[in-house]
C-alpha atoms as a PDB file:
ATOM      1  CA  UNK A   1     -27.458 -32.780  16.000  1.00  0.00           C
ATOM      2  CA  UNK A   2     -23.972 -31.590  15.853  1.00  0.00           C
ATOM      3  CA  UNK A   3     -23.326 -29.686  12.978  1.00  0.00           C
ATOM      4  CA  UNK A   4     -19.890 -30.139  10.980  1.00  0.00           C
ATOM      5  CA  UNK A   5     -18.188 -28.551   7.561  1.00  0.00           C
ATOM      6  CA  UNK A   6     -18.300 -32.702   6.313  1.00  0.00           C
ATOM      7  CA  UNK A   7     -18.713 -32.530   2.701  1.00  0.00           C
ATOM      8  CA  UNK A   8     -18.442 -28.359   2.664  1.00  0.00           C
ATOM      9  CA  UNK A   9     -16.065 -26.054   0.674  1.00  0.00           C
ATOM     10  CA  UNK A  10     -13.636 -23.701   2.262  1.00  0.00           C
ATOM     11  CA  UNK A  11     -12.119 -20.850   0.558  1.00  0.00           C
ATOM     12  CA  UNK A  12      -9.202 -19.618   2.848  1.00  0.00           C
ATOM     13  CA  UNK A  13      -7.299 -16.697   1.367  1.00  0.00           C
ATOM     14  CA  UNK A  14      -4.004 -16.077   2.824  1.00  0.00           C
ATOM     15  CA  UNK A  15      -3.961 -20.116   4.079  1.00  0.00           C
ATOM     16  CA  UNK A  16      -0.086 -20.753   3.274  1.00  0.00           C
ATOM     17  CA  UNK A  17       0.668 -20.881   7.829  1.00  0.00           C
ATOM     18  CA  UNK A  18      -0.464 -19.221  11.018  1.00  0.00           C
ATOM     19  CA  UNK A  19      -4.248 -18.557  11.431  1.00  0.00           C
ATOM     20  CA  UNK A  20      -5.032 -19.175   7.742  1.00  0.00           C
ATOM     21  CA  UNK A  21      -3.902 -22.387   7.700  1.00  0.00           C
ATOM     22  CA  UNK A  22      -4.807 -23.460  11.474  1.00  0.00           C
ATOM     23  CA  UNK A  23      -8.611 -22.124  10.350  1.00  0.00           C
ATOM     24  CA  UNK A  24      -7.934 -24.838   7.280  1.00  0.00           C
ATOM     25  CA  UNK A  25      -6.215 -27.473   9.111  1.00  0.00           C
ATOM     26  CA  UNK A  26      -9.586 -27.180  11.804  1.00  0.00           C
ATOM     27  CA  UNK A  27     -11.862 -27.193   9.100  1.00  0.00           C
ATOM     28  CA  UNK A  28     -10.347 -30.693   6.978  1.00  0.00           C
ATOM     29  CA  UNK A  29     -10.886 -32.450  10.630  1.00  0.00           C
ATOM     30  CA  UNK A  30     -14.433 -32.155  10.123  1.00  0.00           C
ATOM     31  CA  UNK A  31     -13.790 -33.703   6.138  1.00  0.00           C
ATOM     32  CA  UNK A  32     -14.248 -30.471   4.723  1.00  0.00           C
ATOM     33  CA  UNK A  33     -13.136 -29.326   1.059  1.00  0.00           C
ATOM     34  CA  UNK A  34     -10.049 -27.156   1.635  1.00  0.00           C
ATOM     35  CA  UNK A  35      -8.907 -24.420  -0.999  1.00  0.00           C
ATOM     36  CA  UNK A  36      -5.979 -23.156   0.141  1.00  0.00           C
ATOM     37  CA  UNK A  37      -4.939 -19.906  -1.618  1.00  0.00           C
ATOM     38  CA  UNK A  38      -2.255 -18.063  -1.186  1.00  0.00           C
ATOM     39  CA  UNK A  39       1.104 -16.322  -2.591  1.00  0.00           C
ATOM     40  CA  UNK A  40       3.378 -19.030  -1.012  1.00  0.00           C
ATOM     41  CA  UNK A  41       3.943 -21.792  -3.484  1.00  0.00           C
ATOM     42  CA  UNK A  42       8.064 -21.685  -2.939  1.00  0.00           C
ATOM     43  CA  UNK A  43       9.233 -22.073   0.273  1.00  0.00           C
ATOM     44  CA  UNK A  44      11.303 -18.849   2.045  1.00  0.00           C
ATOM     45  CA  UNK A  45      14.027 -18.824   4.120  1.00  0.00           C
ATOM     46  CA  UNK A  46      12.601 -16.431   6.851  1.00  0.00           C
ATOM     47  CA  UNK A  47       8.990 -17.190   6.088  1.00  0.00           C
ATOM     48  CA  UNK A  48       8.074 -21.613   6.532  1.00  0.00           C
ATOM     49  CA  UNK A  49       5.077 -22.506   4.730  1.00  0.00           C
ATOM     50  CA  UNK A  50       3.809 -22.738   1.464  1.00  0.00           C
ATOM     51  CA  UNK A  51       0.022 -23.627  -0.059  1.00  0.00           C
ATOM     52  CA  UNK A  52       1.265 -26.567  -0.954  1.00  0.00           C
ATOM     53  CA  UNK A  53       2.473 -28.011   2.326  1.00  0.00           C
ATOM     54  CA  UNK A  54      -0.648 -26.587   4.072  1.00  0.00           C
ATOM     55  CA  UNK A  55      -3.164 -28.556   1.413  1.00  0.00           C
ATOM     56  CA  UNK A  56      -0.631 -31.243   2.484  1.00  0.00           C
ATOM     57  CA  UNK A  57      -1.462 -30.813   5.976  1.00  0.00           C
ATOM     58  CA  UNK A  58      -5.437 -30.719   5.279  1.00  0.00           C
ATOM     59  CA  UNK A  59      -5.347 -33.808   3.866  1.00  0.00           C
ATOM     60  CA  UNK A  60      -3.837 -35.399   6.915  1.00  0.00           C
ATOM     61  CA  UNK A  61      -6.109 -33.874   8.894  1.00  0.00           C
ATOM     62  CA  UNK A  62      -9.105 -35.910   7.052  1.00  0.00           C
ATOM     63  CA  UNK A  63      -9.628 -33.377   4.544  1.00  0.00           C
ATOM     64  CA  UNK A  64      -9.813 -32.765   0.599  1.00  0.00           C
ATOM     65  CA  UNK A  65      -7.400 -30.184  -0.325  1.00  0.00           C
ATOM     66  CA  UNK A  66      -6.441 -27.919  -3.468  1.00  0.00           C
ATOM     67  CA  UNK A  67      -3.306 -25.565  -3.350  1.00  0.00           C
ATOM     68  CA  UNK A  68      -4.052 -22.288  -5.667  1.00  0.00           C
ATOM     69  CA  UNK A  69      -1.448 -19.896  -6.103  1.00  0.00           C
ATOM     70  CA  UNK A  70      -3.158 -16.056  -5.805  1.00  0.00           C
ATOM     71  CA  UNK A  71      -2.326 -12.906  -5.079  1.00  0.00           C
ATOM     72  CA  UNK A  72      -5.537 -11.312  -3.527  1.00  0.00           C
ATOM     73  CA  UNK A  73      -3.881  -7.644  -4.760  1.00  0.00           C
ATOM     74  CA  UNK A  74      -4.943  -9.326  -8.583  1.00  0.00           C
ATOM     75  CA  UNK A  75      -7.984  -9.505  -9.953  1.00  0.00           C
ATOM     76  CA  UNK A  76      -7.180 -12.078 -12.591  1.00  0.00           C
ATOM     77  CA  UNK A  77      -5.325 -14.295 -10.390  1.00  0.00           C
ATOM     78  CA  UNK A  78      -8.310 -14.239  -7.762  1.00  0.00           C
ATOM     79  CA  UNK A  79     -10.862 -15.187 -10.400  1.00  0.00           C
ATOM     80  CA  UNK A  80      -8.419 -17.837 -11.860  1.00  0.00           C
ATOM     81  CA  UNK A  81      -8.294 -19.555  -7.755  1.00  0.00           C
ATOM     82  CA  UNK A  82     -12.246 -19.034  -7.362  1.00  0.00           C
ATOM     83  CA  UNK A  83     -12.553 -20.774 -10.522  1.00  0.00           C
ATOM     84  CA  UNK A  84     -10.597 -23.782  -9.506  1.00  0.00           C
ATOM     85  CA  UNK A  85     -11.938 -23.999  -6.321  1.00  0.00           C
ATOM     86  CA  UNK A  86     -15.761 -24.118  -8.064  1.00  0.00           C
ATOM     87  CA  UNK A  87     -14.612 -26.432 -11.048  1.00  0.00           C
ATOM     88  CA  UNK A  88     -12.774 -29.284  -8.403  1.00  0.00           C
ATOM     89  CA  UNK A  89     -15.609 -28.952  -5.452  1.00  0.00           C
ATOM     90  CA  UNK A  90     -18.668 -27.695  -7.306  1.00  0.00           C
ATOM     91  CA  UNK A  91     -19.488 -24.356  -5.257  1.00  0.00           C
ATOM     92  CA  UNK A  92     -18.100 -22.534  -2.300  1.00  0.00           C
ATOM     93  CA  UNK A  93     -20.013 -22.772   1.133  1.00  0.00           C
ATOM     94  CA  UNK A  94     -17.235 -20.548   3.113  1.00  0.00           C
ATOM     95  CA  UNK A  95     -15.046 -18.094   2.535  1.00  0.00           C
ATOM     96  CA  UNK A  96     -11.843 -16.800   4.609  1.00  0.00           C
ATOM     97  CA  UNK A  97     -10.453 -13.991   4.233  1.00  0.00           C
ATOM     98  CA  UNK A  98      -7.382 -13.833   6.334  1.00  0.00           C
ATOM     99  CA  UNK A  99      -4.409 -12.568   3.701  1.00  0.00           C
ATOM    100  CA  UNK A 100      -3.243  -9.797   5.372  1.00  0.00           C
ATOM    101  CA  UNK A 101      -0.054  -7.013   5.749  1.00  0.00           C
ATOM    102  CA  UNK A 102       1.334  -5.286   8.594  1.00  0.00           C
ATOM    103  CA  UNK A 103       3.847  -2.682   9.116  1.00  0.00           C
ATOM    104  CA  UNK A 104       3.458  -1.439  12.657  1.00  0.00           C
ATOM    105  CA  UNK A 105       5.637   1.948  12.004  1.00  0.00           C
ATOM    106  CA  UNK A 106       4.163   5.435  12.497  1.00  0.00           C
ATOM    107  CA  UNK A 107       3.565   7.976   9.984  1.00  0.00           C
ATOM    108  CA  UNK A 108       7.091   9.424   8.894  1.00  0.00           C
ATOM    109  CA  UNK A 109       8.874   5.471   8.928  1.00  0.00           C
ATOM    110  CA  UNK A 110       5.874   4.561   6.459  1.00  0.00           C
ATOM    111  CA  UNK A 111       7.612   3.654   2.894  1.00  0.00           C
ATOM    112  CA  UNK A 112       4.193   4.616   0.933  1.00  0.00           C
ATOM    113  CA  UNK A 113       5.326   1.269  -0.886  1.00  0.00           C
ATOM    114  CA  UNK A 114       4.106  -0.235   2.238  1.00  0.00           C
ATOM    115  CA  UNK A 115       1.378   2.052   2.491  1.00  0.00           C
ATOM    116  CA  UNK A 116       0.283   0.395  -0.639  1.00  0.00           C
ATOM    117  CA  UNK A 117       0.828  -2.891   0.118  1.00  0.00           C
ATOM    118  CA  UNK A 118      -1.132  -2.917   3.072  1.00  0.00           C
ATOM    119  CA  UNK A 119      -4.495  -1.388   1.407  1.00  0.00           C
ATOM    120  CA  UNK A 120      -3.682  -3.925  -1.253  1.00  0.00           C
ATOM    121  CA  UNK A 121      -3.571  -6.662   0.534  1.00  0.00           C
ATOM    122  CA  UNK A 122      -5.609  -5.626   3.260  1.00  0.00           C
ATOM    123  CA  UNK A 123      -8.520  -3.359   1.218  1.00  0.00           C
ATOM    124  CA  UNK A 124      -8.319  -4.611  -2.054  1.00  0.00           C
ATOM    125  CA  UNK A 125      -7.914  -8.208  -1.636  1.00  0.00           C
ATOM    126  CA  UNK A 126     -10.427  -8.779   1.106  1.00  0.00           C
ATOM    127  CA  UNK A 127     -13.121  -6.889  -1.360  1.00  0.00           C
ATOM    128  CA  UNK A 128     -12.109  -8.936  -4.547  1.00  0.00           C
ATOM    129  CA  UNK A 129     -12.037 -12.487  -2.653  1.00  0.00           C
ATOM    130  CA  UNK A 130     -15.089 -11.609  -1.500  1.00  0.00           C
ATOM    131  CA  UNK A 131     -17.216 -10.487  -4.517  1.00  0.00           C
ATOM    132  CA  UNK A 132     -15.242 -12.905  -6.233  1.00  0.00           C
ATOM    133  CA  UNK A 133     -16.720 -15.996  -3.827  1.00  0.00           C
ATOM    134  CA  UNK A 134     -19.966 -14.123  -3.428  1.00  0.00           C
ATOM    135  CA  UNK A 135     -22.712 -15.943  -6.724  1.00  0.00           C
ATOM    136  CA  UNK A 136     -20.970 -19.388  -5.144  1.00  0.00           C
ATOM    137  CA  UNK A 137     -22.102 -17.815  -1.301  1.00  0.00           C
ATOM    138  CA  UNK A 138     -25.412 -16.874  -2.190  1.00  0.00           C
ATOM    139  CA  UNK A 139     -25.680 -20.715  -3.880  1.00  0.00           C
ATOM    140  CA  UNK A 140     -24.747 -22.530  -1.164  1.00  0.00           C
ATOM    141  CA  UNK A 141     -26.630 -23.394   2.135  1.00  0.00           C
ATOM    142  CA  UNK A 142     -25.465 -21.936   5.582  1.00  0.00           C
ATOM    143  CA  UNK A 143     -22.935 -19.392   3.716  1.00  0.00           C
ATOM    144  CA  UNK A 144     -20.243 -17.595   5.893  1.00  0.00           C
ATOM    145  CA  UNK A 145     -17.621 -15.100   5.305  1.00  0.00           C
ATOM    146  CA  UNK A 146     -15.197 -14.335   7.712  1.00  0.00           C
ATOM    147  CA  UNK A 147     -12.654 -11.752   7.880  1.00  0.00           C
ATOM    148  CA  UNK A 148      -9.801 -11.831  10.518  1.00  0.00           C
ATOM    149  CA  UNK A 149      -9.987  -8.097  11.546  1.00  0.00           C
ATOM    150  CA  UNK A 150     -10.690  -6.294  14.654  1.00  0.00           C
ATOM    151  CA  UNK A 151     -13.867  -4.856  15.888  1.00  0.00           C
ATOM    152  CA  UNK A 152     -14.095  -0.967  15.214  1.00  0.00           C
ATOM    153  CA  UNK A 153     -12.765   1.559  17.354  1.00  0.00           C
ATOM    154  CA  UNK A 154     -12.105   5.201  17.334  1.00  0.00           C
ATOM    155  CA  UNK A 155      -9.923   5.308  20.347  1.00  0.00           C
ATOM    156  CA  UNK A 156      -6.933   7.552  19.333  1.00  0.00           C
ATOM    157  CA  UNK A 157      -4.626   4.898  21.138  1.00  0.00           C
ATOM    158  CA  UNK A 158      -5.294   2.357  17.952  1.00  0.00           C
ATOM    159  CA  UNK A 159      -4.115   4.774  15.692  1.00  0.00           C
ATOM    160  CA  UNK A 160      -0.999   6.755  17.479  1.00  0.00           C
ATOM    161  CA  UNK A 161       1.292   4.029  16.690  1.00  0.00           C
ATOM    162  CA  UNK A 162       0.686   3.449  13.243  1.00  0.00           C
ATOM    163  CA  UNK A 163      -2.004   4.903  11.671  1.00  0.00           C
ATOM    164  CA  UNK A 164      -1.432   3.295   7.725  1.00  0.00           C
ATOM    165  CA  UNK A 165      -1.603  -0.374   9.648  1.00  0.00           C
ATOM    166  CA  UNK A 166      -4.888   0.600  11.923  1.00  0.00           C
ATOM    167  CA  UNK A 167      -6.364   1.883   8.895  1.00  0.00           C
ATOM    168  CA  UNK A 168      -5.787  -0.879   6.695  1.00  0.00           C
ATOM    169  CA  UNK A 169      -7.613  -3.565   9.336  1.00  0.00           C
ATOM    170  CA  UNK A 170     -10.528  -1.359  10.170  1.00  0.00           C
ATOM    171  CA  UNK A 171     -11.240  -1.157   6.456  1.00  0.00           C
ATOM    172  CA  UNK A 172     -11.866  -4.613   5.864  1.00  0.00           C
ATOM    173  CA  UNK A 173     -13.667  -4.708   9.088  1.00  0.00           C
ATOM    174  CA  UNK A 174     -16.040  -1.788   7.663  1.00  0.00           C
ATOM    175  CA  UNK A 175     -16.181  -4.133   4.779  1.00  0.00           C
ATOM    176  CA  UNK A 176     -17.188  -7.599   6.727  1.00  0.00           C
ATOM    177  CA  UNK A 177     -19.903  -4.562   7.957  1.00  0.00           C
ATOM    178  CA  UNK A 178     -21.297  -3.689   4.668  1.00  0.00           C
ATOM    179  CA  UNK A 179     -21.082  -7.103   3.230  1.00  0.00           C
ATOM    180  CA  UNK A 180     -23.320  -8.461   6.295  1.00  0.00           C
ATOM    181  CA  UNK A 181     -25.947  -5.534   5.842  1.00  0.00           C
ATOM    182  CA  UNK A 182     -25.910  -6.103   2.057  1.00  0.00           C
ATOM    183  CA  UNK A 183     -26.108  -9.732   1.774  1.00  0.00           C
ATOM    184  CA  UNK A 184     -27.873 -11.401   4.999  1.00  0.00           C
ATOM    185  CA  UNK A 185     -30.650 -11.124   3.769  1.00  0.00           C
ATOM    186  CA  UNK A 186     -29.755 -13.189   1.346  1.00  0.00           C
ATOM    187  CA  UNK A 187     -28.409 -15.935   3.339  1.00  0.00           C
ATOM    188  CA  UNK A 188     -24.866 -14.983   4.026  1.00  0.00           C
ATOM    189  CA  UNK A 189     -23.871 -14.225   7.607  1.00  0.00           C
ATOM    190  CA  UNK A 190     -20.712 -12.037   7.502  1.00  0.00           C
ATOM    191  CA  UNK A 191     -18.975 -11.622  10.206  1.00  0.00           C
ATOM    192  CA  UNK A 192     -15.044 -10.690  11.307  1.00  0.00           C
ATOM    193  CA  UNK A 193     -12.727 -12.376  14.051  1.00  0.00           C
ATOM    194  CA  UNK A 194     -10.064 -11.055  16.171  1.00  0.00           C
ATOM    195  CA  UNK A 195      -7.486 -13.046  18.883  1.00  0.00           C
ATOM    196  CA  UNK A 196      -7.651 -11.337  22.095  1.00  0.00           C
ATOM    197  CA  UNK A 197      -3.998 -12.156  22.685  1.00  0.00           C
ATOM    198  CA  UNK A 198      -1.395 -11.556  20.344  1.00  0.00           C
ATOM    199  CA  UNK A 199      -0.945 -15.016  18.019  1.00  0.00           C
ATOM    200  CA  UNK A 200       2.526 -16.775  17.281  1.00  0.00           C
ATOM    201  CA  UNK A 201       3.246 -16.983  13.775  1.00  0.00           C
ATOM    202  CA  UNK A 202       6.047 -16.941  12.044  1.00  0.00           C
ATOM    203  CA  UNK A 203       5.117 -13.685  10.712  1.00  0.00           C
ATOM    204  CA  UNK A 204       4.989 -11.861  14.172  1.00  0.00           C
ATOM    205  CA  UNK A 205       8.229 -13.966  14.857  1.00  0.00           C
ATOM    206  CA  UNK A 206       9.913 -11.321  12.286  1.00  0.00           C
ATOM    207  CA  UNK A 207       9.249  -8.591  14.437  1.00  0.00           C
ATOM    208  CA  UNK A 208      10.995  -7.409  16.966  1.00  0.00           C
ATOM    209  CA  UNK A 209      11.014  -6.896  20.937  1.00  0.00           C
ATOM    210  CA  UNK A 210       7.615  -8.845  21.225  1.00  0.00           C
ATOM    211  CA  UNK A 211       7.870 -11.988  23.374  1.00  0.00           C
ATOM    212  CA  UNK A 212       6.587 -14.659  22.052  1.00  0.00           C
ATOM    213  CA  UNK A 213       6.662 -16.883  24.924  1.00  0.00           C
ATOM    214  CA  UNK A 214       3.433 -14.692  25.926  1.00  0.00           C
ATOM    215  CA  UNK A 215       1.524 -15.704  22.651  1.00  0.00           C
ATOM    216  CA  UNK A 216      -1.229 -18.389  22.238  1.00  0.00           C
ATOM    217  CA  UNK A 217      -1.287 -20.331  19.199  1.00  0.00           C
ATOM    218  CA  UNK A 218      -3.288 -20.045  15.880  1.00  0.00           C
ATOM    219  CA  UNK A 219      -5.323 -22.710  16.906  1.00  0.00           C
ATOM    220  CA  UNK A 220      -7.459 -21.132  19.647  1.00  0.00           C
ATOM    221  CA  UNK A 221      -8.646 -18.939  16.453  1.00  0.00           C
ATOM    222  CA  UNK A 222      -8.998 -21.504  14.337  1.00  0.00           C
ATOM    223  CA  UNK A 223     -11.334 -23.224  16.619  1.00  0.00           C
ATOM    224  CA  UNK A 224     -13.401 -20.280  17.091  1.00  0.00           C
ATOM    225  CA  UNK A 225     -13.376 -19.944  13.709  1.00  0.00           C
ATOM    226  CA  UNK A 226     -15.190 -23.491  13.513  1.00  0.00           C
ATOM    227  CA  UNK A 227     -17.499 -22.487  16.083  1.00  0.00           C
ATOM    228  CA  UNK A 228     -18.464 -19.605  14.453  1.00  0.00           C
ATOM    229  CA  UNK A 229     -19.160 -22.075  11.225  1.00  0.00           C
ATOM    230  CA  UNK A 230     -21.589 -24.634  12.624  1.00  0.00           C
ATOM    231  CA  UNK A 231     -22.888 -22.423  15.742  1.00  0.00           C
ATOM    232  CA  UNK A 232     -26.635 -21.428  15.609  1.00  0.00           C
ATOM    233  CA  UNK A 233     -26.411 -18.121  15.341  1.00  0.00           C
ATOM    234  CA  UNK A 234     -26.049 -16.383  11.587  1.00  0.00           C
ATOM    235  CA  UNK A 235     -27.181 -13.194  12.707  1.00  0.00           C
ATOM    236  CA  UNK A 236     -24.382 -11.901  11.048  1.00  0.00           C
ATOM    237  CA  UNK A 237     -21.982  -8.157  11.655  1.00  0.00           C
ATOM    238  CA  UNK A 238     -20.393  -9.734  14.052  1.00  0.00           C
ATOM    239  CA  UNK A 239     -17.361  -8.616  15.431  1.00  0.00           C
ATOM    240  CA  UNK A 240     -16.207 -11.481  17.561  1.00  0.00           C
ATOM    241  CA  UNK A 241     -12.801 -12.136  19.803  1.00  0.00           C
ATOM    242  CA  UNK A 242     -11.565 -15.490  19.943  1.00  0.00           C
ATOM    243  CA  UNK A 243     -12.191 -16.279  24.145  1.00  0.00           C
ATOM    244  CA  UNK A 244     -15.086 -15.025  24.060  1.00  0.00           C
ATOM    245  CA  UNK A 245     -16.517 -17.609  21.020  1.00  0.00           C
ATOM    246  CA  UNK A 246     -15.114 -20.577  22.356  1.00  0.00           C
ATOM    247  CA  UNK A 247     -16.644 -19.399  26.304  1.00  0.00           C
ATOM    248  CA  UNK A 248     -20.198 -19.053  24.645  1.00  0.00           C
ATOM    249  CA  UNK A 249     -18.909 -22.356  22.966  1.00  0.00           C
ATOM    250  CA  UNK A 250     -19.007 -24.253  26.548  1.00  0.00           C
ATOM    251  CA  UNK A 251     -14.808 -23.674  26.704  1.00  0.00           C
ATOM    252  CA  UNK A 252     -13.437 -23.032  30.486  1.00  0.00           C
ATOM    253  CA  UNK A 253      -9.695 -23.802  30.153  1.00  0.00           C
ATOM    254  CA  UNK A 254      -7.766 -22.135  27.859  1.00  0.00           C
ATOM    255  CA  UNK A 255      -3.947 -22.965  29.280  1.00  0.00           C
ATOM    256  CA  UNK A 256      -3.145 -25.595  25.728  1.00  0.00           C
ATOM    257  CA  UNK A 257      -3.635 -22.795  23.521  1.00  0.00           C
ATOM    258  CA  UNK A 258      -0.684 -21.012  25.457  1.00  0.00           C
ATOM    259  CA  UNK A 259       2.600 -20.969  24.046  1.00  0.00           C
ATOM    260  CA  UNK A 260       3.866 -21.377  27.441  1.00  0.00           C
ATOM    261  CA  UNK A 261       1.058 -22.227  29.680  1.00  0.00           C
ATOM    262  CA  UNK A 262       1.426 -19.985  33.105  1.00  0.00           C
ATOM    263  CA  UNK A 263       2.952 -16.923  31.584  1.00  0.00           C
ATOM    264  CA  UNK A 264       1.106 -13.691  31.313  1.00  0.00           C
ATOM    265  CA  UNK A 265      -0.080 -13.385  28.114  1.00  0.00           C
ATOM    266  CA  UNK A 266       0.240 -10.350  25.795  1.00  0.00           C
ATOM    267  CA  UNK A 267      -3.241  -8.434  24.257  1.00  0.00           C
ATOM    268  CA  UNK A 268      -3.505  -8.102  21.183  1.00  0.00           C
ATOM    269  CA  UNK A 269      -4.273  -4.505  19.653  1.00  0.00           C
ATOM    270  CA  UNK A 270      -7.750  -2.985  19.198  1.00  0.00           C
ATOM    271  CA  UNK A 271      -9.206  -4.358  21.919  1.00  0.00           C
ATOM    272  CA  UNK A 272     -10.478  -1.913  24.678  1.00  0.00           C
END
């Protein structure tokens, strides 16, 4: 039998565009229960997207949908969404935790206001969605948590650049760690996700000199993301790269997730 998220809840935390709302978009195909939660709920100039016109896009896609506005950096506004999410659905069965902040300067062009941001966003928020989701987790059958982070590496290289940023992302994947050891056991496979070639979004549009002509798009995560929900294994600490999911999926061509299908295409960071 071919498992699907049909009738599931999914809790995707920074689900306003790219990944986050390509992992939600994936997941209402199957008729899932979409929260999407997020800081978005006004539309910016440089930055397209909002929660609202991703729940929008859910429900096109065959899905249920709610739009919650949260800010993962606040505790109150992260137990208001998990609320919602429980009181319209009845539970959580999967949790997301993609909101994320990069700054990809080195030590001395670090604003520590950035500094901040990204361990709030990055540190803070993934731990509070988390233990915030977690009693619905441990309730629900076939339980996942999945951070978007990279799998951990103490190659100087990763850090030269910008330390604050490399910091930030192998936190929360030392938390997707310590969450998998502590709550397995109890039926929650944890596990994180990283694209093996850098991702156009509209974010990564914003900065400059990288070509984005050499990018795949969110949806090759997004899949794997979905293959990682209904696959087999729950062993759980995973740290997983996109490719190499969807290949253990049964996946041999890979040129429609290329932004432009022949060109070399860039690697993403992290990955040795």
């Amino acid at each position: 039998m071919t498992r699907t998220l049909a009738g599931k809840t999914v809790f995707v935390a920074g689900g306003s565009r790219g990944i986050g709302e390509a992992i939600a978009i994936r997941c209402a195909r199957d008729g899932a229960n979409v929260v999407i939660a997020g800081k978005s709920h006004v539309a910016a100039p440089r930055l397209p997207g909002t929660i609202h016109t991703a729940a929008q896009k859910c429900e096109e896609a065959g899905g249920k949908a709610l739009a919650v506005r949260c800010d993962t950096r606040e505790e109150a506004e992260v137990e208001a969404a998990v609320k919602a999410a429980v009181e319209r659905f009845s539970g959580i069965d999967v949790l997301v935790a993609n909101a994320s902040a990069i700054w990809l300067r080195g030590t001395l062009d670090t604003p520590m206001k950035r500094f901040d941001l990204m361990f709030d966003v990055n540190v803070r928020g993934t731990f509070a969605v988390t233990q915030a989701c977690m009693p619905h987790l441990l309730r629900a059958e076939r339980a996942h948590v999945l951070v978007l982070s990279p799998p951990l590496s103490l190659q100087p290289k990763w850090f030269a650049n910008h330390t604050a940023y490399t910091t930030s992302k192998y936190a929360m994947s030392m938390l997707a760690l310590g969450f998998a050891a502590e709550f397995g056991a109890q039926g929650v496979a944890v596990d994180a996700l990283w694209p093996k070639t850098v991702i156009r979004t509209a974010a990564l549009q914003m900065i400059p000199g990288i070509d984005t002509t050499r990018c795949r798009r969110p949806e090759i995560v997004a899949d794997a993301a979905h293959a990682v929900f209904v696959g087999e294994d729950r062993a759980g600490g995973r740290f997983l790269v996109d490719e190499d999911v969807l290949r253990a999926a049964g996946v041999v061509d890979f040129a429609n997730y290329a932004v432009e299908p022949g060109k070399d295409l860039l690697p993403d960071f992290f990955l040795d």
